[in-house]
Protein backbone atom coordinates (compact mmCIF):
# COMPACT_ATOMS: atom_id res chain seq x y z
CA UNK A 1 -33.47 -44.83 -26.52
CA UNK A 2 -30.41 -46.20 -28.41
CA UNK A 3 -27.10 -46.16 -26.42
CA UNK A 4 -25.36 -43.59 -28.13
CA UNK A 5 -28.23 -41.20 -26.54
CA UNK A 6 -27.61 -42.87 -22.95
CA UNK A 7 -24.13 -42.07 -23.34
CA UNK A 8 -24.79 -38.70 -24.27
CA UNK A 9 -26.77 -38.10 -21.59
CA UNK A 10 -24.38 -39.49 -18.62
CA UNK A 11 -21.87 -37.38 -20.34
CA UNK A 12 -24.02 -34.27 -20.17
CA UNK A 13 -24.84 -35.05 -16.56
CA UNK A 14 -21.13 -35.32 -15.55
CA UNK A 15 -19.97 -32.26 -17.56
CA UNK A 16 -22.12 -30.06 -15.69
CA UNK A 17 -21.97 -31.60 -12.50
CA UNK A 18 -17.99 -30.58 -12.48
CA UNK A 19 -18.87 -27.56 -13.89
CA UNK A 20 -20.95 -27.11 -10.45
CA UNK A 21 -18.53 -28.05 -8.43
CA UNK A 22 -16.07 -25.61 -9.83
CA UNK A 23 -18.38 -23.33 -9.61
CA UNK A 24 -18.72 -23.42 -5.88
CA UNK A 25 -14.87 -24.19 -5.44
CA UNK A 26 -13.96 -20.41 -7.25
CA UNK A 27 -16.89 -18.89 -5.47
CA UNK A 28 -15.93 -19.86 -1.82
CA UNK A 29 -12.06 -19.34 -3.10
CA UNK A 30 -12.99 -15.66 -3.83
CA UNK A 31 -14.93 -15.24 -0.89
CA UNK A 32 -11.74 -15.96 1.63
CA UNK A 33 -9.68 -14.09 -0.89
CA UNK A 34 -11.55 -10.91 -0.62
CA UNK A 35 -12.21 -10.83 3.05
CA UNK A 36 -8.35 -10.90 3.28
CA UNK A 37 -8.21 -7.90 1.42
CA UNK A 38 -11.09 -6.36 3.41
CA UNK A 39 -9.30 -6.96 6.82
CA UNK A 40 -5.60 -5.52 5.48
CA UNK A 41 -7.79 -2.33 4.24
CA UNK A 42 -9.63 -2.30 8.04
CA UNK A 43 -6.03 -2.59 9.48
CA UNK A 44 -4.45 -0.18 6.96
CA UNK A 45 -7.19 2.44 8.40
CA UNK A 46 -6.46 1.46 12.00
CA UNK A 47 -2.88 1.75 10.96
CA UNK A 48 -3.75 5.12 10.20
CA UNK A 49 -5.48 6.31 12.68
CA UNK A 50 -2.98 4.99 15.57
CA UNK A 51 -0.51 7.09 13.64
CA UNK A 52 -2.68 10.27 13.84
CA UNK A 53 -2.60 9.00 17.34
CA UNK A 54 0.96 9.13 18.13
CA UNK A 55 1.52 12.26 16.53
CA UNK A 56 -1.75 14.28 18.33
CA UNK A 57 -0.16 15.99 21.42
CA UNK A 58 -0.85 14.60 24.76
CA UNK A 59 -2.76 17.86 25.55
CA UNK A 60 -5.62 17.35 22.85
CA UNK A 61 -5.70 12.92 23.33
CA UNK A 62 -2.86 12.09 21.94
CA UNK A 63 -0.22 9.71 22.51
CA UNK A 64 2.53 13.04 22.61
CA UNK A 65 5.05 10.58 20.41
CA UNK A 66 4.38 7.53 21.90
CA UNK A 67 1.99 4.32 21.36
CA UNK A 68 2.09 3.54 25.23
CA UNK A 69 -1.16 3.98 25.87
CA UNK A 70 -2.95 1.98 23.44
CA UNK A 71 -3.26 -1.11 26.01
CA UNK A 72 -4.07 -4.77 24.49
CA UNK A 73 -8.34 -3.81 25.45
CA UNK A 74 -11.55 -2.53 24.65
CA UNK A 75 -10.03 0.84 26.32
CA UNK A 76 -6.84 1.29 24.02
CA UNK A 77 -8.97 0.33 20.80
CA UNK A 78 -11.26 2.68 21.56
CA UNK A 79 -8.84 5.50 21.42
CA UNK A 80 -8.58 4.74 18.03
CA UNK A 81 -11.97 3.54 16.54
CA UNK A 82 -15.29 2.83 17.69
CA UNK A 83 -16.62 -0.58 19.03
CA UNK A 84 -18.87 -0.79 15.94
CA UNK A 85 -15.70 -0.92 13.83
CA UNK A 86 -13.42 -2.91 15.77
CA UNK A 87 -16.15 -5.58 14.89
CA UNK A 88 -17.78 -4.63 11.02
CA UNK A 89 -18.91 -7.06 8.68
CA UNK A 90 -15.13 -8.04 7.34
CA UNK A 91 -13.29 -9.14 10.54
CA UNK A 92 -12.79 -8.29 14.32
CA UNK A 93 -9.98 -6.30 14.96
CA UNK A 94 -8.05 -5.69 18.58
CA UNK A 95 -4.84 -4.46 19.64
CA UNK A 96 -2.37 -7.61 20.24
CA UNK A 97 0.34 -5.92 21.76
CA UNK A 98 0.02 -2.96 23.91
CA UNK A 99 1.97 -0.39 22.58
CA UNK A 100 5.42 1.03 23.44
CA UNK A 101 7.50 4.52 22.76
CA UNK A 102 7.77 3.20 18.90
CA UNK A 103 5.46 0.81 18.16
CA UNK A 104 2.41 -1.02 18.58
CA UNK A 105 0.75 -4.54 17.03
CA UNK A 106 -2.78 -4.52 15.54
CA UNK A 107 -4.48 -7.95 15.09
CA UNK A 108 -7.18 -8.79 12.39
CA UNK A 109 -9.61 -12.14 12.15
CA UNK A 110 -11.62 -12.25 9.19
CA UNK A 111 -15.19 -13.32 9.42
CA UNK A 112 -15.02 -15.58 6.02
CA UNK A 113 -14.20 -19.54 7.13
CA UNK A 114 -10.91 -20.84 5.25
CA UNK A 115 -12.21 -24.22 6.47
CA UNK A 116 -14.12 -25.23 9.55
CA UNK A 117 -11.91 -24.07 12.08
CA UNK A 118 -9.76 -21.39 10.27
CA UNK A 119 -10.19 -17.87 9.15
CA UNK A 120 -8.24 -14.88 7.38
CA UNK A 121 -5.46 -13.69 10.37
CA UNK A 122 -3.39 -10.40 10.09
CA UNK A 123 -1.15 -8.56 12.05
CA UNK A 124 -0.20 -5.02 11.46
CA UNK A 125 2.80 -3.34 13.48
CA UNK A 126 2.53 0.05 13.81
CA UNK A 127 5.35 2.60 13.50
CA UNK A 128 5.21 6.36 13.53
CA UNK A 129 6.28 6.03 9.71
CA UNK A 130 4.35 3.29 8.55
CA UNK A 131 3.32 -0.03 8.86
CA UNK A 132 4.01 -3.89 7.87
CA UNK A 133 1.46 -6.93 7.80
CA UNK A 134 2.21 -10.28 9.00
CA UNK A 135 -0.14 -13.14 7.66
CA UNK A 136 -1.21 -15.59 10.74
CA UNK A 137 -3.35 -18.05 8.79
């Protein structure tokens, strides 16, 4: 083989070997990316439902007006969702702050690694006329 056809080769092998690595780069990029949206939508519905929650009379399990008794546990999250969904496929999701007369604070962890150690974080406080998210990591 004459040089020029070396050259073309090593070339060849280089082009697609950073086309590769791109590749992977914008695949694990999109990855993180949409498990942050999937955990805001899982809060959103949360969201949601807590404000159902506050607005149910006490009478038929509701919080009569308040988010006081959605405690920071299993038992407050379950007045809201089931078990199965406070841990789904896109993140784990718990109540961070108990709740008060006006407000309470969802948390969110996605289950897609930012890096070795890190993963998607949201919180979501709750009001009786909407809701705001706070990115953690």
């Amino acid at each position: 083989m004459g040089q020029q056809q070396l050259l073309l080769i090593i070339l060849g092998v280089f082009i697609i070997g950073i086309a590769i690595v791109l590749g992977v780069t914008m695949f694990e990029d999109n990855a993180v990316s949409s498990d942050r949206d999937a955990v805001q939508a899982d809060l959103a519905e949360i969201a949601s439902k807590a404000q159902a929650y506050y607005r149910k009379t006490a009478e038929f399990g509701g919080g009569g007006n308040s988010f006081a008794s959605l405690t920071a546990d299993s038992v407050g999250m379950a007045l809201l969702v089931s078990s199965s969904f406070s841990d789904n496929t896109n993140g784990t999701y718990t109540i961070k702050t108990a709740g008060t007369a006006t407000t309470v604070v969802l948390h969110g962890i996605g289950k897609t690694s930012i890096d070795a150690t890190n993963f998607p974080e949201y919180d979501c406080t709750v009001t009786a006329t909407g809701y705001t998210f706070t990115k953690i990591k």
